[in-house]
N, C-alpha and C. Protein backbone atom coordinates (compact mmCIF):
# COMPACT_ATOMS: atom_id res chain seq x y z
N UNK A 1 0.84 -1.18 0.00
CA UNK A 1 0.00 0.00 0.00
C UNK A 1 0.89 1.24 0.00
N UNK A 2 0.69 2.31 -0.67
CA UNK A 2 1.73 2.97 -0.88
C UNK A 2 0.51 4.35 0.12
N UNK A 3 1.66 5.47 0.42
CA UNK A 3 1.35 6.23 1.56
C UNK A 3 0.76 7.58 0.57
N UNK A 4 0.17 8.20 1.13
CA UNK A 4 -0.46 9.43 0.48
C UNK A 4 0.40 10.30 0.48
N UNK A 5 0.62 11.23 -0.98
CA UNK A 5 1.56 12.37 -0.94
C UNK A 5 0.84 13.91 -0.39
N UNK A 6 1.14 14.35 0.50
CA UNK A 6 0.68 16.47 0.21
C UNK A 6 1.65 17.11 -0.79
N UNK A 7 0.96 17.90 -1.12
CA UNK A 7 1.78 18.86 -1.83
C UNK A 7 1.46 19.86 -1.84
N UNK A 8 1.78 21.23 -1.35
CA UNK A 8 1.17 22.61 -1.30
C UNK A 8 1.97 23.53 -2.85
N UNK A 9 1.58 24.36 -3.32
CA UNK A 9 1.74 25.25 -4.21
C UNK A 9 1.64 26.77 -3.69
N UNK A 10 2.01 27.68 -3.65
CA UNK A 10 1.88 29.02 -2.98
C UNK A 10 2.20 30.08 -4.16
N UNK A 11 1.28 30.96 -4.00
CA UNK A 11 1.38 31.79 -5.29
C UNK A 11 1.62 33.38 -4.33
N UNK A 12 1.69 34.30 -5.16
CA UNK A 12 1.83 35.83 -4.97
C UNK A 12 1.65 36.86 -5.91
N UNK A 13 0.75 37.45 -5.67
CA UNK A 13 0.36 38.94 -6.38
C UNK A 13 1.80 39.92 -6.91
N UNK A 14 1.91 40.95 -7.38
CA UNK A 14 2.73 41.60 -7.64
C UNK A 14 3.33 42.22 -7.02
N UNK A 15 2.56 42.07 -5.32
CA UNK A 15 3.46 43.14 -4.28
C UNK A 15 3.78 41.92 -3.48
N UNK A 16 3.63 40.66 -3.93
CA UNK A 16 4.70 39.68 -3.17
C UNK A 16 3.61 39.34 -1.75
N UNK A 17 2.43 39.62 -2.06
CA UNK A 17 1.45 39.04 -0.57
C UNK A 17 0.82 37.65 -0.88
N UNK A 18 1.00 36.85 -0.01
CA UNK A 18 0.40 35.78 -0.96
C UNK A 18 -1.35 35.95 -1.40
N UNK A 19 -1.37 35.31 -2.34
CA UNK A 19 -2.59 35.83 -3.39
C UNK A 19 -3.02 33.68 -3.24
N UNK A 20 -2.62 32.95 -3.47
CA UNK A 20 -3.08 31.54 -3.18
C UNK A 20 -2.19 30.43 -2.74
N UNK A 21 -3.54 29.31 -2.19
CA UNK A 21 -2.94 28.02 -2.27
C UNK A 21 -3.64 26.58 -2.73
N UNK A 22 -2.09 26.40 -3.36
CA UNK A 22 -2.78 24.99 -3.98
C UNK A 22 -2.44 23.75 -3.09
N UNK A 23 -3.56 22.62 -2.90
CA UNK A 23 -2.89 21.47 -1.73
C UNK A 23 -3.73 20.84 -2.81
N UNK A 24 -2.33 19.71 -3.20
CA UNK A 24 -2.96 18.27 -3.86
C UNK A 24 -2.52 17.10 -3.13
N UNK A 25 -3.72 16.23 -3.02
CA UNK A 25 -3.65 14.77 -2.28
C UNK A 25 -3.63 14.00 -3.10
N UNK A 26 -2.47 12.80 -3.39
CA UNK A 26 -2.61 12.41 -4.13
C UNK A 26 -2.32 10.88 -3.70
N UNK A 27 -3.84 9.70 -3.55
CA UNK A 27 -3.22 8.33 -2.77
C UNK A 27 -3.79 7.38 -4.42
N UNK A 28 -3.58 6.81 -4.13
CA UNK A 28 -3.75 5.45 -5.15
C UNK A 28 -4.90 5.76 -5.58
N UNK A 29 -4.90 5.95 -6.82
CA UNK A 29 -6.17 5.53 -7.27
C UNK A 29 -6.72 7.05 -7.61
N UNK A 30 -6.13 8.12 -6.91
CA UNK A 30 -7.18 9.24 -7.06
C UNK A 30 -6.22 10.94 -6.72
N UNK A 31 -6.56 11.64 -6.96
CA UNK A 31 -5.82 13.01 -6.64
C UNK A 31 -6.89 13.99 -6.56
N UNK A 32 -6.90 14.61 -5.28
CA UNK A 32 -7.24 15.74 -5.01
C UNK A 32 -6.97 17.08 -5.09
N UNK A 33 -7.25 17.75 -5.75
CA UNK A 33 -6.90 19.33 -5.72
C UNK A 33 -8.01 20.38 -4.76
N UNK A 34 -7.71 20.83 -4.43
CA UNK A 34 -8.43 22.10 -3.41
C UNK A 34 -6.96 23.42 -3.43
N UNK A 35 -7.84 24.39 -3.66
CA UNK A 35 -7.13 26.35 -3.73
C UNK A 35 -8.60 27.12 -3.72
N UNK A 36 -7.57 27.90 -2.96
CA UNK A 36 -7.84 29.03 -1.48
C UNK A 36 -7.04 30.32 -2.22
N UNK A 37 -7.78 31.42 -2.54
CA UNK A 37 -7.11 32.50 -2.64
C UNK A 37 -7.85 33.63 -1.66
N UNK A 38 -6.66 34.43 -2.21
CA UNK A 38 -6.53 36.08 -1.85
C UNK A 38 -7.01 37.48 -2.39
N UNK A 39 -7.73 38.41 -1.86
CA UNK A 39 -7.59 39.24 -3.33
C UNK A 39 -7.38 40.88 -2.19
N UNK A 40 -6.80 41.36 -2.73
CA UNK A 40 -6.38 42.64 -2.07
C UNK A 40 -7.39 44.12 -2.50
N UNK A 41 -7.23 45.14 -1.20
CA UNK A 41 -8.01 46.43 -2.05
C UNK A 41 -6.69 47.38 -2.25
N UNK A 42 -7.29 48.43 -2.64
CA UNK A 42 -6.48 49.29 -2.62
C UNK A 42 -5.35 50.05 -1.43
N UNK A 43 -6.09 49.71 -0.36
CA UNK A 43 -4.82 49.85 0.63
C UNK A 43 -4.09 49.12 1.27
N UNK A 44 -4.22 47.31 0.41
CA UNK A 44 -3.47 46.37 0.70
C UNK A 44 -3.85 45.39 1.88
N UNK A 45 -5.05 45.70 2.06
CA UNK A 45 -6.05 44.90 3.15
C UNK A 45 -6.78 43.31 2.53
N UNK A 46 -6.54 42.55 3.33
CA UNK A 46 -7.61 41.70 2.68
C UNK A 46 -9.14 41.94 2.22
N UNK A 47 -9.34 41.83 0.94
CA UNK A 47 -10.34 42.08 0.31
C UNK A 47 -11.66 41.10 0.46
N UNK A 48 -11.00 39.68 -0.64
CA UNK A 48 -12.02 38.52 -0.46
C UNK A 48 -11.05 37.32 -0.33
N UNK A 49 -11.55 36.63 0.31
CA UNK A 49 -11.14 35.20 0.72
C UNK A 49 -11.76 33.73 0.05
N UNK A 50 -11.09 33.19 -0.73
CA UNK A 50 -12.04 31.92 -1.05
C UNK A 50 -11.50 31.03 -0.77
N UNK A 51 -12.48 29.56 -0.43
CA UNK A 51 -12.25 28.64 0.04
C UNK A 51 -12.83 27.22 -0.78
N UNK A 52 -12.16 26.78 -0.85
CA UNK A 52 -12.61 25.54 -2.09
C UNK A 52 -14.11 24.75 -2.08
N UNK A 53 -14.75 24.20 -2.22
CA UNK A 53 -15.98 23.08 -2.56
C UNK A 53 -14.95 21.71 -2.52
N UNK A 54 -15.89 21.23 -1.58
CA UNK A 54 -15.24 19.48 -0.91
C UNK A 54 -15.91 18.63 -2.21
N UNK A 55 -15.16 17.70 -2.60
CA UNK A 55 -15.74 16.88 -3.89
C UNK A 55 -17.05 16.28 -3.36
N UNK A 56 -16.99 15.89 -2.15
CA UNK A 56 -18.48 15.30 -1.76
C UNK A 56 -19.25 16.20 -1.57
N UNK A 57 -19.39 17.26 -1.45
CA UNK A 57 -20.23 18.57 -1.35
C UNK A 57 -20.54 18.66 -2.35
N UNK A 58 -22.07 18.99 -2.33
CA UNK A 58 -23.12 19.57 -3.35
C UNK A 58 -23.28 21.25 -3.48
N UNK A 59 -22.47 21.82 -1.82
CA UNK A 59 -22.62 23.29 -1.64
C UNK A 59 -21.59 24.11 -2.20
N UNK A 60 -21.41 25.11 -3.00
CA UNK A 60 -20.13 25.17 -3.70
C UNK A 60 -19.38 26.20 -2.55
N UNK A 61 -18.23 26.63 -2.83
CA UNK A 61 -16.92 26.58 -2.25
C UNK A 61 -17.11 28.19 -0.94
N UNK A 62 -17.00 28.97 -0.70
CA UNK A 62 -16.93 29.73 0.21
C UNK A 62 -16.30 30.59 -0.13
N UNK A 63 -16.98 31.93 0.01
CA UNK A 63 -15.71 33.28 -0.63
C UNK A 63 -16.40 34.58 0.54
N UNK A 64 -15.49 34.80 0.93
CA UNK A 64 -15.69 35.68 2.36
C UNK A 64 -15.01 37.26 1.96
N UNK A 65 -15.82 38.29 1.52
CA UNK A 65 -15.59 39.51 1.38
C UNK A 65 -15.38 40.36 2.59
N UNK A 66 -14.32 40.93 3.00
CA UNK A 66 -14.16 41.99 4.23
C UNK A 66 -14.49 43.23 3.30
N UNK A 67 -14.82 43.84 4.87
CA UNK A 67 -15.10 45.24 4.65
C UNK A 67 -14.50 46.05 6.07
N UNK A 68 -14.32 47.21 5.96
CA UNK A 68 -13.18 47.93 6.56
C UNK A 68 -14.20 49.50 6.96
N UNK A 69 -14.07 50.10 7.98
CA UNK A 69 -14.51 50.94 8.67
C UNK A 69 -13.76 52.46 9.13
């Protein structure tokens, strides 16, 4: 039986903040991908946040907009 690999991927916007991530599972038989990004405003604040959809999920993935005061 061979052991499951992780693998993360990490990305960055142009001012070098990270902007995503990629995590692939990959066991016999099958590979998973799931990414999560970033998105910035203009004064370099977190903007929106997303969060992937689980393959067994019917509900799709999660994206969380801040707002600033």
């Amino acid at each position: 039986m061979s052991a499951a690999v992780w693998k993360e991927q990490y990305t960055y916007d142009d001012a070098s903040r990270p902007s995503g991530i990629q995590a692939m599972i990959n066991e016999p038989g099958s590979t998973l991908s799931l990414v999560n990004g970033t998105t910035y405003n203009s004064a370099s604040r977190v903007d929106t946040q997303t969060y992937p959809q689980l393959p067994t999920s019917s509900v799709p993935g999660l994206s969380v907009e801040r707002t600033y005061s």
